[in-house]
Protein backbone atom coordinates (compact mmCIF):
# COMPACT_ATOMS: atom_id res chain seq x y z
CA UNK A 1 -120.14 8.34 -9.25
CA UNK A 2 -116.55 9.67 -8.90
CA UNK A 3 -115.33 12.54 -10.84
CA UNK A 4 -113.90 11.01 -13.41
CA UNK A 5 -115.90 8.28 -14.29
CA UNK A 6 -118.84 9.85 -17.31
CA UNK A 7 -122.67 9.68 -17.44
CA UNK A 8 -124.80 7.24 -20.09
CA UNK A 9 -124.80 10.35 -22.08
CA UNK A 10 -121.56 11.06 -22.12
CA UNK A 11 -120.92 7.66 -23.10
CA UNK A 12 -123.08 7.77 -25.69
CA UNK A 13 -121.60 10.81 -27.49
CA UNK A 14 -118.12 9.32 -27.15
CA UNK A 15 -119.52 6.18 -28.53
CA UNK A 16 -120.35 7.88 -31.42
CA UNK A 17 -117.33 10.15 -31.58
CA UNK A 18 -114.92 7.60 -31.61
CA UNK A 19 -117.02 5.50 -34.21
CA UNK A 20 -116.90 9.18 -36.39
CA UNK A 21 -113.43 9.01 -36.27
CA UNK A 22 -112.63 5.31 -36.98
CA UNK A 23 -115.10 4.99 -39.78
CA UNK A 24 -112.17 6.56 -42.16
CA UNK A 25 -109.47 4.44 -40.61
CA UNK A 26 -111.11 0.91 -41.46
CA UNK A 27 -112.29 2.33 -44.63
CA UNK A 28 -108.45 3.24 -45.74
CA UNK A 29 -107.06 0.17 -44.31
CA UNK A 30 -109.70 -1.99 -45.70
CA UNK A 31 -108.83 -0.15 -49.26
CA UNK A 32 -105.25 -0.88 -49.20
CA UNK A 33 -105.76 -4.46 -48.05
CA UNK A 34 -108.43 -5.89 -50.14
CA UNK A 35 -107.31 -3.70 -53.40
CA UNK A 36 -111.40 -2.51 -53.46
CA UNK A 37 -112.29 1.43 -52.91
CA UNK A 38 -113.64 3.15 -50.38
CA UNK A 39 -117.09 2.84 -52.84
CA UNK A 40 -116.90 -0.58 -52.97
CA UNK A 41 -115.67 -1.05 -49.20
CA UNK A 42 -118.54 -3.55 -48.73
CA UNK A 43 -117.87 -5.63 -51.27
CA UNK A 44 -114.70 -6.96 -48.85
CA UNK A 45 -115.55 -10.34 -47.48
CA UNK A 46 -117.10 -10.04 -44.36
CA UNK A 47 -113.62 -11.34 -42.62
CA UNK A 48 -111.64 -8.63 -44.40
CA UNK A 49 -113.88 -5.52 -42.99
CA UNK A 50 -114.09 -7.23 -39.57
CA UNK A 51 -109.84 -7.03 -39.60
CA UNK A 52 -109.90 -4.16 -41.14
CA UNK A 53 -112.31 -2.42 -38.14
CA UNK A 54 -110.26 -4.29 -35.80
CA UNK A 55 -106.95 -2.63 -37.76
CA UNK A 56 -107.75 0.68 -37.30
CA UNK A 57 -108.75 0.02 -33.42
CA UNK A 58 -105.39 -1.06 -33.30
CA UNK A 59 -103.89 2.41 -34.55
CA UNK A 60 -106.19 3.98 -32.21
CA UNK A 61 -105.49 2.12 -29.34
CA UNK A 62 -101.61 2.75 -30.02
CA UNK A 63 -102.35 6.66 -30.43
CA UNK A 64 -104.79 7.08 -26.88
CA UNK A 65 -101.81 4.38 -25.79
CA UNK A 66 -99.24 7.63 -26.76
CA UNK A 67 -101.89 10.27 -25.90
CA UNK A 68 -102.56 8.69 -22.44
CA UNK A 69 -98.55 8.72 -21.45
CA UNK A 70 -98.27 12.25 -22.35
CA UNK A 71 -100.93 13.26 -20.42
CA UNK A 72 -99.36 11.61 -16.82
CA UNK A 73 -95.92 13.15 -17.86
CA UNK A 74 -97.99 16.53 -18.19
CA UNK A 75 -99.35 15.99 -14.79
CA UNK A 76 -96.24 14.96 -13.32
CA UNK A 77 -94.68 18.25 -14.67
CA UNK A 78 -97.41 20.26 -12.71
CA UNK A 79 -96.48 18.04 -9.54
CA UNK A 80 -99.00 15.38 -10.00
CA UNK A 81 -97.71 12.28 -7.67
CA UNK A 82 -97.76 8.23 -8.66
CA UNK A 83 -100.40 8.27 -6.15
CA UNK A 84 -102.84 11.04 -8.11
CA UNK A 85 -101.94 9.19 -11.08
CA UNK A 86 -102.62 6.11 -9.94
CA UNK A 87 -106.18 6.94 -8.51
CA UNK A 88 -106.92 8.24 -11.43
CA UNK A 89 -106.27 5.06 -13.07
CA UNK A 90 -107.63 2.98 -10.90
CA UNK A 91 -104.12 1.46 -10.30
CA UNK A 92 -102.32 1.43 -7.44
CA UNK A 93 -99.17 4.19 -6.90
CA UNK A 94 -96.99 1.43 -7.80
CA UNK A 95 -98.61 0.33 -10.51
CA UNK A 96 -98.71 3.96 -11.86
CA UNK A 97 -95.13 4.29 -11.46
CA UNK A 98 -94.55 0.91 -13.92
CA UNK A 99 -96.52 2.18 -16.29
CA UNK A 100 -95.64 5.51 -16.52
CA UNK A 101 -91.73 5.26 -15.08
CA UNK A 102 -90.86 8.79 -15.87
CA UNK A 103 -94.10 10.72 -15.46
CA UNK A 104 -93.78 12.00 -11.87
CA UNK A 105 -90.18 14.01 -11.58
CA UNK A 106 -88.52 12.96 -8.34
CA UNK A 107 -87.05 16.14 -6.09
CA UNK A 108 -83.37 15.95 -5.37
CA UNK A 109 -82.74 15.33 -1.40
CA UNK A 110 -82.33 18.66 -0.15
CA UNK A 111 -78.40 17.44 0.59
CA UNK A 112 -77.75 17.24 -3.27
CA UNK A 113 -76.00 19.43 -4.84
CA UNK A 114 -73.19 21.62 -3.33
CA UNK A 115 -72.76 23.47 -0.31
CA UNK A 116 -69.97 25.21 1.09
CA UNK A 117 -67.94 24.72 4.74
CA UNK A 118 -65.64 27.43 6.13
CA UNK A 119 -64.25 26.37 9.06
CA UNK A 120 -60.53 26.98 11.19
CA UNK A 121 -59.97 29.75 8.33
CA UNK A 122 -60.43 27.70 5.41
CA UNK A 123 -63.18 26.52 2.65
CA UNK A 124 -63.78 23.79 1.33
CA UNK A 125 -66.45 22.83 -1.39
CA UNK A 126 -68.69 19.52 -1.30
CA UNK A 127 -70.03 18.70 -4.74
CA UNK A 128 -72.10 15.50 -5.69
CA UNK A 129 -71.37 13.64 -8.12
CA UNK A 130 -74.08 12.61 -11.13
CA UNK A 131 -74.22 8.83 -9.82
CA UNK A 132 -75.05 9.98 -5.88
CA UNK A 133 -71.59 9.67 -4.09
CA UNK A 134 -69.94 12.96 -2.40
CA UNK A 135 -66.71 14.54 -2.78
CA UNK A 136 -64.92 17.39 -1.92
CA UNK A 137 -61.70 20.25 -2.66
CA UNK A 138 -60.68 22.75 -0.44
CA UNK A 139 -58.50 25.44 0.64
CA UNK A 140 -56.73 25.37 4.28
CA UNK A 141 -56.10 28.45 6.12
CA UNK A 142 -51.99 27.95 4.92
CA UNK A 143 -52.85 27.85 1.50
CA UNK A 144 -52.76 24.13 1.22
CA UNK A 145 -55.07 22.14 -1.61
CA UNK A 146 -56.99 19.23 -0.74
CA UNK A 147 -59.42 17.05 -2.07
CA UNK A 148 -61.07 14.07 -1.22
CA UNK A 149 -58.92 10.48 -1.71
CA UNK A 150 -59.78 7.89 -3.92
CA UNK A 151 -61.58 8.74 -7.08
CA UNK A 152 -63.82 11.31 -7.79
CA UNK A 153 -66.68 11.05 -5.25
CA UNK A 154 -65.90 8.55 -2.23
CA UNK A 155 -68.78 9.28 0.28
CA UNK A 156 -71.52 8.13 0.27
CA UNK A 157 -73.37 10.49 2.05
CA UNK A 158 -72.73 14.51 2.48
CA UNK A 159 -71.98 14.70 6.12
CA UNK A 160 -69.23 11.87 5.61
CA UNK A 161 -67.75 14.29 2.94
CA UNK A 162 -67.98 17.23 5.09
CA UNK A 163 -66.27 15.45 7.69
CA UNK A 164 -63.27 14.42 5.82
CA UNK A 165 -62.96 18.18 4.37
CA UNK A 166 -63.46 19.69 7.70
CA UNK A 167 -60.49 17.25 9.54
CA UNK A 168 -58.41 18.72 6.50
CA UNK A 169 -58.94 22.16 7.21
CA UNK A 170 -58.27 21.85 10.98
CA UNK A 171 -54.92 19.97 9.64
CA UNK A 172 -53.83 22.96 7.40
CA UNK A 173 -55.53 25.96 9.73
CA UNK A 174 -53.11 28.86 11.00
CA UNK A 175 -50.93 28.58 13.88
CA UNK A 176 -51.84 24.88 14.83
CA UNK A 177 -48.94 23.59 14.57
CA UNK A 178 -49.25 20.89 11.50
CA UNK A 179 -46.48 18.67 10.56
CA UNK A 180 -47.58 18.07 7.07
CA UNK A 181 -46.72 21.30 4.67
């Protein structure tokens, strides 16, 4: 038996539990539809407290439905992967990760973000931007600004950004010589 699956006993008092708990539910629902109350509940036609039971398994199945979701976000929160989720399940990690999309928080590459380069006297800053692309300002050795062409993020990857900052500070370091000032 794995872990998570529960014994005939267990099964039994959950039975029971959930029948505890639903008994109230169809009884309400059957109320408000057929007009009777909860006294006369059984006076329904026999079509009216079969929808009605099948009503209030309805609200519960929404509810474990909401109950379920929260508890794979929870578990994603304490670093629970689509994989753990999914065996859990029984689902595969893929399947867990259409079900519950935004359950397992994915960690930023450890490129993201912003780092600084000082090279040939000069800094410059790379930043990503919120939809992935890289960019970059800096600060030559002459006191030159730069920042990276064409919009606000133009590489696509860090090291491309870090390239194009670090040709600009070589461009604007001390005594090289640069034509452009």
């Amino acid at each position: 038996m794995a872990a998570h699956e529960i014994t005939p006993e267990e099964q039994a008092e959950l039975h029971k539990a959930l029948y505890d708990a639903l008994n109230p539910l169809a009884s309400a629902i059957r109320s408000r539809q057929t007009g009777l109350s909860a006294e006369r509940m059984w006076d329904a036609s026999p079509v009216d407290v079969a929808l009605s039971v099948l009503a209030a398994w309805k609200v519960v199945d929404g509810e474990v439905k909401r109950l379920t979701e929260r508890a794979a976000t929870t578990a994603g929160s304490y670093g629970a992967s689509y994989e753990q989720l999914g065996a859990v399940w029984g689902i595969t990690r893929q399947g867990a990760r259409k079900k519950w999309p935004d359950a397992v928080r994915r960690p930023a590459p450890t490129s993201a973000g912003r780092s600084t380069l000082a090279l040939f006297g000069g800094t410059a800053e790379l930043v990503q931007s919120p939809a992935g692309g890289w960019g970059w300002t800096g600060r030559g050795a002459d006191g030159a600004s730069g920042t990276a062409a064409d919009g606000e993020a133009p590489y696509a990857t860090a090291e491309e950004a870090a390239a194009h900052a670090g040709a600009f500070l070589k461009e604007h370091a001390l005594g090289t010589g640069s034509p452009s000032q």
